[in-house]
Protein backbone atom coordinates (compact mmCIF):
# COMPACT_ATOMS: atom_id res chain seq x y z
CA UNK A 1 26.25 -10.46 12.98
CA UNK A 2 24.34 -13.05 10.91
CA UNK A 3 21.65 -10.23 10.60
CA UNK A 4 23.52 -7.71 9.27
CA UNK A 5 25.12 -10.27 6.65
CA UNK A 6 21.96 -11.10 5.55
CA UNK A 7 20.87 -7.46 5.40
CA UNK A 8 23.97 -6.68 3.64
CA UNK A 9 23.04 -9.54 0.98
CA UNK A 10 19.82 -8.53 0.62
CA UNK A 11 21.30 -4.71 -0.33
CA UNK A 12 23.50 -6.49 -2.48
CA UNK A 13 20.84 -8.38 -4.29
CA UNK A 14 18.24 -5.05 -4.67
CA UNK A 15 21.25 -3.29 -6.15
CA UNK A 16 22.61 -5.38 -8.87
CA UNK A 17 18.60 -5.65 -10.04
CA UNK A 18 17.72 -2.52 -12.29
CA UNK A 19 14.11 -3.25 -12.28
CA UNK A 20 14.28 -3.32 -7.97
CA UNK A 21 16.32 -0.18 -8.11
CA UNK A 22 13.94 1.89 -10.13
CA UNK A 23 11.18 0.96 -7.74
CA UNK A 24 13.11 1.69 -5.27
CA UNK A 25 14.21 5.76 -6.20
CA UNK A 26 10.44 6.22 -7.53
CA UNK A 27 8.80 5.01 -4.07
CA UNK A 28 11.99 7.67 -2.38
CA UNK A 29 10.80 10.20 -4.78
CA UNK A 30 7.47 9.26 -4.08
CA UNK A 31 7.93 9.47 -0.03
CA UNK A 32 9.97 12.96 -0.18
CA UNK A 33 7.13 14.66 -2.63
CA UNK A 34 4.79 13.41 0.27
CA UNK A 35 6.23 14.67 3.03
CA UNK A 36 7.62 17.90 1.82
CA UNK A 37 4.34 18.67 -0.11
CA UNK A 38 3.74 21.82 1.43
CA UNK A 39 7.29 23.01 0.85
CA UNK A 40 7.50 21.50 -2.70
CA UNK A 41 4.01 22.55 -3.90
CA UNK A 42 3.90 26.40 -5.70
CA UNK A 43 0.03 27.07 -4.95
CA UNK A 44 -2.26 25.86 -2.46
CA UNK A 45 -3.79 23.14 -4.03
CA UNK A 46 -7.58 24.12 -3.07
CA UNK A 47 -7.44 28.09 -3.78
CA UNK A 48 -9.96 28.36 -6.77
CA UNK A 49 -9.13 30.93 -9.71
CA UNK A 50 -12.14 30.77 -12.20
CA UNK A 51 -10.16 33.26 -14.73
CA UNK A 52 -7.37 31.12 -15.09
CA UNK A 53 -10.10 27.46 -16.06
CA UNK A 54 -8.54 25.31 -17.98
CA UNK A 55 -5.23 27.53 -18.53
CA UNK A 56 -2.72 25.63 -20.52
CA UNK A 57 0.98 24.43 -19.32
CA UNK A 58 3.04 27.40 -18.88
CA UNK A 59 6.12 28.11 -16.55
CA UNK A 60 3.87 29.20 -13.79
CA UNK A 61 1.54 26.32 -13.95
CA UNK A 62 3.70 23.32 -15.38
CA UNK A 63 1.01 20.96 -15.47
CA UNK A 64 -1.93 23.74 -16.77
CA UNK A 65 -4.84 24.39 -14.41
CA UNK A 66 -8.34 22.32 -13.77
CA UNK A 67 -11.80 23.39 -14.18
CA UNK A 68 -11.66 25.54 -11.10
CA UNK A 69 -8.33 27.31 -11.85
CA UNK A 70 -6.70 25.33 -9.82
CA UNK A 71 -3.27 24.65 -10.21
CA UNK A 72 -2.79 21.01 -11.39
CA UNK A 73 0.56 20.29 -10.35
CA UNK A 74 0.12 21.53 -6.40
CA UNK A 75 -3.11 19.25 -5.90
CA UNK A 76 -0.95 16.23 -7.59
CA UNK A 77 2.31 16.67 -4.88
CA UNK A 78 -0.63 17.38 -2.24
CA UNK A 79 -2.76 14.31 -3.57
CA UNK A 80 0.80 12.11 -3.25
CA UNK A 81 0.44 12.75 0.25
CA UNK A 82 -3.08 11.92 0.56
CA UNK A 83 -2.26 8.81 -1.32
CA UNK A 84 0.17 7.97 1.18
CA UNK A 85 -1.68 8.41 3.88
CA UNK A 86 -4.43 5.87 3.02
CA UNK A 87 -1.68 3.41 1.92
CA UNK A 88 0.26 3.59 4.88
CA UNK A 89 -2.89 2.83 7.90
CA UNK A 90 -4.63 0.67 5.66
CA UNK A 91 -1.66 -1.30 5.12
CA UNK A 92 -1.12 -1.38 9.08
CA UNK A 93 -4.44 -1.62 9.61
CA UNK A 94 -4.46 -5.35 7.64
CA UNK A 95 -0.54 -5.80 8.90
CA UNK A 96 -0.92 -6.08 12.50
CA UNK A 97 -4.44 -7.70 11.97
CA UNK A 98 -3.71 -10.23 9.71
CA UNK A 99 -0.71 -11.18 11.39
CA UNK A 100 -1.98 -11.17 14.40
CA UNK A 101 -4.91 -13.82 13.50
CA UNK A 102 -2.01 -15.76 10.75
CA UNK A 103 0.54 -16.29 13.27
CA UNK A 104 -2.36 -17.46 16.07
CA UNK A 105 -3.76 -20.25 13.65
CA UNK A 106 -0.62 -21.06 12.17
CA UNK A 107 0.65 -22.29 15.31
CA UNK A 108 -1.77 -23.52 17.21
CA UNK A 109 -3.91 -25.18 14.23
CA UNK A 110 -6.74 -27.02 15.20
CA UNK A 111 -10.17 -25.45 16.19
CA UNK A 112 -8.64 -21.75 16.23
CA UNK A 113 -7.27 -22.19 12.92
CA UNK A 114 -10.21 -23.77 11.35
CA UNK A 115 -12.27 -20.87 12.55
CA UNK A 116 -9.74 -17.86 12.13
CA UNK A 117 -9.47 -19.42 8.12
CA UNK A 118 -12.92 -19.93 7.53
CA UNK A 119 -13.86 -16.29 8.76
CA UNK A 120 -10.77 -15.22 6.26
CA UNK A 121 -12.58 -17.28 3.32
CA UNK A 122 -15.43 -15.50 4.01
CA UNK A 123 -13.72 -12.08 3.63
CA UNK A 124 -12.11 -13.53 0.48
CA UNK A 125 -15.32 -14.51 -1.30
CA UNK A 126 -15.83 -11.22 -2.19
CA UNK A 127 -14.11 -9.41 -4.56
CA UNK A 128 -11.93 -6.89 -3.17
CA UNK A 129 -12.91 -3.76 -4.28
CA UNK A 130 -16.51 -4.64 -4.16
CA UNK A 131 -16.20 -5.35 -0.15
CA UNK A 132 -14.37 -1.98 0.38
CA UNK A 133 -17.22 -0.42 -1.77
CA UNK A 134 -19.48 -2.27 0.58
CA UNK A 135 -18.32 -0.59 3.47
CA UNK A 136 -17.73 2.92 2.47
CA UNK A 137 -21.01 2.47 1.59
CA UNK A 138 -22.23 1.65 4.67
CA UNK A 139 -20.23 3.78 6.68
CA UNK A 140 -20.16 6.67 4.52
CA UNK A 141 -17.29 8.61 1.81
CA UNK A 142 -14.41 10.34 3.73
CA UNK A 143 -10.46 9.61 4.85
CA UNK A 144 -11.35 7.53 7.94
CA UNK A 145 -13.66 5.36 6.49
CA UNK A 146 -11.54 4.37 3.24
CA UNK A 147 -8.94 3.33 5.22
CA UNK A 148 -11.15 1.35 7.39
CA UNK A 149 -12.55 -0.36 4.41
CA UNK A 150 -9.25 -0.98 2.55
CA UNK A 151 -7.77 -2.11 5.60
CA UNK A 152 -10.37 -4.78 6.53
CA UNK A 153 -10.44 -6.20 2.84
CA UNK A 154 -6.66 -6.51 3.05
CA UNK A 155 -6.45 -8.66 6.14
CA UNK A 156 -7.06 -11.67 4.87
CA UNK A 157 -3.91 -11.74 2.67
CA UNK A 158 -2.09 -11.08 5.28
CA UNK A 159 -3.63 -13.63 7.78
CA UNK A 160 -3.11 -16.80 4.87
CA UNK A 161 0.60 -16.09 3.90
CA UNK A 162 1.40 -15.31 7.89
CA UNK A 163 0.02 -18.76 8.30
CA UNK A 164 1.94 -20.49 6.04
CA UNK A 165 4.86 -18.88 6.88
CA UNK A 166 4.87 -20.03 10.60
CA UNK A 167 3.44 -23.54 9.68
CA UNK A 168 6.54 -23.62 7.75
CA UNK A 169 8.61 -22.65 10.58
CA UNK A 170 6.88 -23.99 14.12
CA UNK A 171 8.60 -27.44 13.86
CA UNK A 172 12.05 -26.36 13.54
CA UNK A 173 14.81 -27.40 16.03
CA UNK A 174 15.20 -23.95 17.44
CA UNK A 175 11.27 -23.70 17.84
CA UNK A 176 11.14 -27.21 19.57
CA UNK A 177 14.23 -26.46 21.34
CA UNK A 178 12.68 -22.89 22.81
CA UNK A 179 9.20 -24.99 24.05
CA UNK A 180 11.70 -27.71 25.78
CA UNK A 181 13.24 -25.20 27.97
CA UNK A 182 9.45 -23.90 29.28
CA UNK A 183 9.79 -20.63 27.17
CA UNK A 184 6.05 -19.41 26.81
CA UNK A 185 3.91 -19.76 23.85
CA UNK A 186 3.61 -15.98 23.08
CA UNK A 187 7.43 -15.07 23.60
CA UNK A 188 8.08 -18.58 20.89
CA UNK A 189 6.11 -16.69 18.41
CA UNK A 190 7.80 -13.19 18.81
CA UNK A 191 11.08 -14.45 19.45
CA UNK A 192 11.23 -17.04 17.31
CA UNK A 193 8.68 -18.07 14.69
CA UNK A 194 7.72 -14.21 13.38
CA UNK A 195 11.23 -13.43 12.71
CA UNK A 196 11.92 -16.35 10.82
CA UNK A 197 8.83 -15.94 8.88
CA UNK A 198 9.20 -12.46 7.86
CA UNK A 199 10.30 -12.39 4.54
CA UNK A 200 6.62 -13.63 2.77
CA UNK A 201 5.19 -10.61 4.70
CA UNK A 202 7.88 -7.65 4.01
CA UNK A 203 7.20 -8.75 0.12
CA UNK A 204 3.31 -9.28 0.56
CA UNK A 205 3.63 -5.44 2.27
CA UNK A 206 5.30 -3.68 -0.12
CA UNK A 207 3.26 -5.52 -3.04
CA UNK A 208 0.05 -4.27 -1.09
CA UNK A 209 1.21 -0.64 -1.04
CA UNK A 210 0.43 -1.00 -4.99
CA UNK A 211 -2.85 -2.65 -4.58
CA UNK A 212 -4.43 -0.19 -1.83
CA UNK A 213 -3.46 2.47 -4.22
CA UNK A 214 -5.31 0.92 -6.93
CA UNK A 215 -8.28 0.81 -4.67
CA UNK A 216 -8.21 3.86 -2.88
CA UNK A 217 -8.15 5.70 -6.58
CA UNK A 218 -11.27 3.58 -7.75
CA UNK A 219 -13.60 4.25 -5.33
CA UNK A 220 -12.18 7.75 -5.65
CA UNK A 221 -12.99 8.14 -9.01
CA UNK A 222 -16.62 6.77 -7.89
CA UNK A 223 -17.18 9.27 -5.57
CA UNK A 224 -16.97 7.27 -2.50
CA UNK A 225 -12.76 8.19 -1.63
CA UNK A 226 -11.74 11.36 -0.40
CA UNK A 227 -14.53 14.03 -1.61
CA UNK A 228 -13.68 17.33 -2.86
CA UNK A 229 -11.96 19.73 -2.70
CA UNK A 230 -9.18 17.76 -1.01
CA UNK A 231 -7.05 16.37 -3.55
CA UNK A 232 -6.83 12.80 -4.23
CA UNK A 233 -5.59 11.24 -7.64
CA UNK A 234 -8.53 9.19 -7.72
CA UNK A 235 -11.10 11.78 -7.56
CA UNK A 236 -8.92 14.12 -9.70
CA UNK A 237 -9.71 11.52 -12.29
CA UNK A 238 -13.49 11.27 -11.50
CA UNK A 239 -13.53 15.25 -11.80
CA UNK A 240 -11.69 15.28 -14.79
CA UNK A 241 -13.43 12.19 -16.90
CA UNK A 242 -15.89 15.20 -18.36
CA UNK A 243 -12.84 17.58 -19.87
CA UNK A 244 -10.92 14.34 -21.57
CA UNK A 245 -11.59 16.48 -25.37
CA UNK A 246 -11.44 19.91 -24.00
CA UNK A 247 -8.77 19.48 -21.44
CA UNK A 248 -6.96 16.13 -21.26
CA UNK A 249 -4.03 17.15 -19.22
CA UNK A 250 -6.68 17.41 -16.28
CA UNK A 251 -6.39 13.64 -15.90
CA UNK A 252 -3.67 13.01 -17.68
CA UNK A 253 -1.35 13.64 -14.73
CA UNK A 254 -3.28 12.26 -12.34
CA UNK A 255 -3.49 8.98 -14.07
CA UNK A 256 0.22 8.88 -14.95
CA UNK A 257 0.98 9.77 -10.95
CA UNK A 258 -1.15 6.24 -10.03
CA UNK A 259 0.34 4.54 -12.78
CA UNK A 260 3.83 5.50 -11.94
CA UNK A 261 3.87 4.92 -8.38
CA UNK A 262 1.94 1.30 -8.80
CA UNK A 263 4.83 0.47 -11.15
CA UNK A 264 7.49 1.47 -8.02
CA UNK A 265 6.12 -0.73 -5.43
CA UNK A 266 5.56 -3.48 -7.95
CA UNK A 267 8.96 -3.40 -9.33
CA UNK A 268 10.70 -2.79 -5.94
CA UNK A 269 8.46 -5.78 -4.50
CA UNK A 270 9.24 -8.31 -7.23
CA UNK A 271 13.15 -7.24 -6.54
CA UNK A 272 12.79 -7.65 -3.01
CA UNK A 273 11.29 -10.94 -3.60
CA UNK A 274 13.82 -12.24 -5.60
CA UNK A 275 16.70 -10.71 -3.34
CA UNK A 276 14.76 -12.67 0.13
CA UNK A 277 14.83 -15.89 -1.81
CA UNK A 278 16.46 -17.86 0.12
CA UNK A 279 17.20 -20.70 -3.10
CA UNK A 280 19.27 -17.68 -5.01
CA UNK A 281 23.10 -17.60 -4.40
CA UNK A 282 25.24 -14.72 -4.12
């Protein structure tokens, strides 16, 4: 019951905030374009038409065609989908890992936590996109490897505020209470510490979802993302840097898809953060 009142507040909170709200219908809009692309989508996104290069915005091709003939708009609703794809494992990819290793040295400290936040310093020295460059590099451009690389440089983020969330937490009565009664370590931690600790990592999740998006397009647009001809709003933009006189609606649309959908998840995630607070009143 407490749950659901808390829910219910939360709602409350997301609602009365017009900045959380528009986040939240462009990351729906965002979701349903992705999974209905090949419903939603008037062309296949890949089939080349060198006739119609470059055609301009017409009824038939709202957004104009690329270099290839391809139409623009069908490769952006399939690229949202690609997009989404890489967000969503590299985000669970870093989720489960991070809190995995957060919530071990969190509350055990000591030795463990010394060397699971050292290792996490060392991730952190690097700039982020520079590591995930790194090891695309190393293990070469496609799908499976970006994720893999955006995943592992988004762990540590994860691993430092699941920490501090469960320091916060593992020396509350109902914590001390649950180790009196002989309750084992790893059922304290699910049942009781992670759940109470959530709310740092919801926000630090949706906030990533505009960050791996950010990434994912830039080493795109460097050739080392999703390579052609699958579409990807990244490499849409790499393709189209060369036609920015001739034909700028070639990454025009790409570049307002990243921009618009980095502005969702931010403004949902600062919402959400202010409607978890637990310091605001109703």
């Amino acid at each position: 019951m407490a749950d659901r009142s808390q829910g219910s507040l939360v709602a409350r909170r997301i609602l009365r905030n017009p900045i959380a709200v528009a986040g939240l219908a462009i990351i729906l809009g965002y979701l349903f374009i992705a999974a209905f692309a090949p419903h939603i989508a008037p062309f296949d996104p890949t089939a080349q038409d060198l006739s119609r290069s470059f055609a301009p915005i017409s009824a038939g091709n709202p957004m104009g065609c690329d270099e290839f003939g391809r139409d623009i708009l069908s490769r952006i609703i399939f690229g949202a989908r690609t997009s989404l794809i890489i967000q969503f494992f590299s985000v669970c990819i870093a989720l489960v890992i991070g809190v995995f290793l957060g919530a071990l040295g969190g509350y055990f400290g000591g030795r463990l936590d010394e060397a699971i936040m050292r290792v996490m310093d060392v991730l952190l020295a690097f700039p982020g996109i520079l590591l995930a460059l790194a090891i695309v590099a190393m293990l070469g451009p496609d799908l499976r490897n970006l994720i893999i690389a955006i995943g592992v440089y988004s762990i540590p983020q994860f691993a430092r505020i699941t920490r501090g969330s469960v320091i916060s937490v593992r020396q509350n009565d109902y914590v001390t209470a649950a180790r009196a009664i002989g309750e084992n370590q790893s059922s304290i931690i699910l049942r009781y510490v992670l759940p109470n600790a959530i709310s740092p990592i919801i926000i630090q999740t949706t906030l990533r979802m505009a960050t791996v998006l950010l990434t994912a397009a830039g080493l795109g647009f460097l050739g080392l993302g999703v390579q052609p001809p699958e579409p990807e709003w990244g490499t849409m933009l790499s393709n189209a840097r060369m036609y920015l006189r001739s034909a700028p609606m070639v990454a025009v649309f790409p570049g307002l898809s990243i921009m618009l959908v980095v502005l969702g998840f931010n403004f949902f995630g600062d919402g959400l953060q202010d409607a978890l607070n637990p310091r605001l009143k109703e």
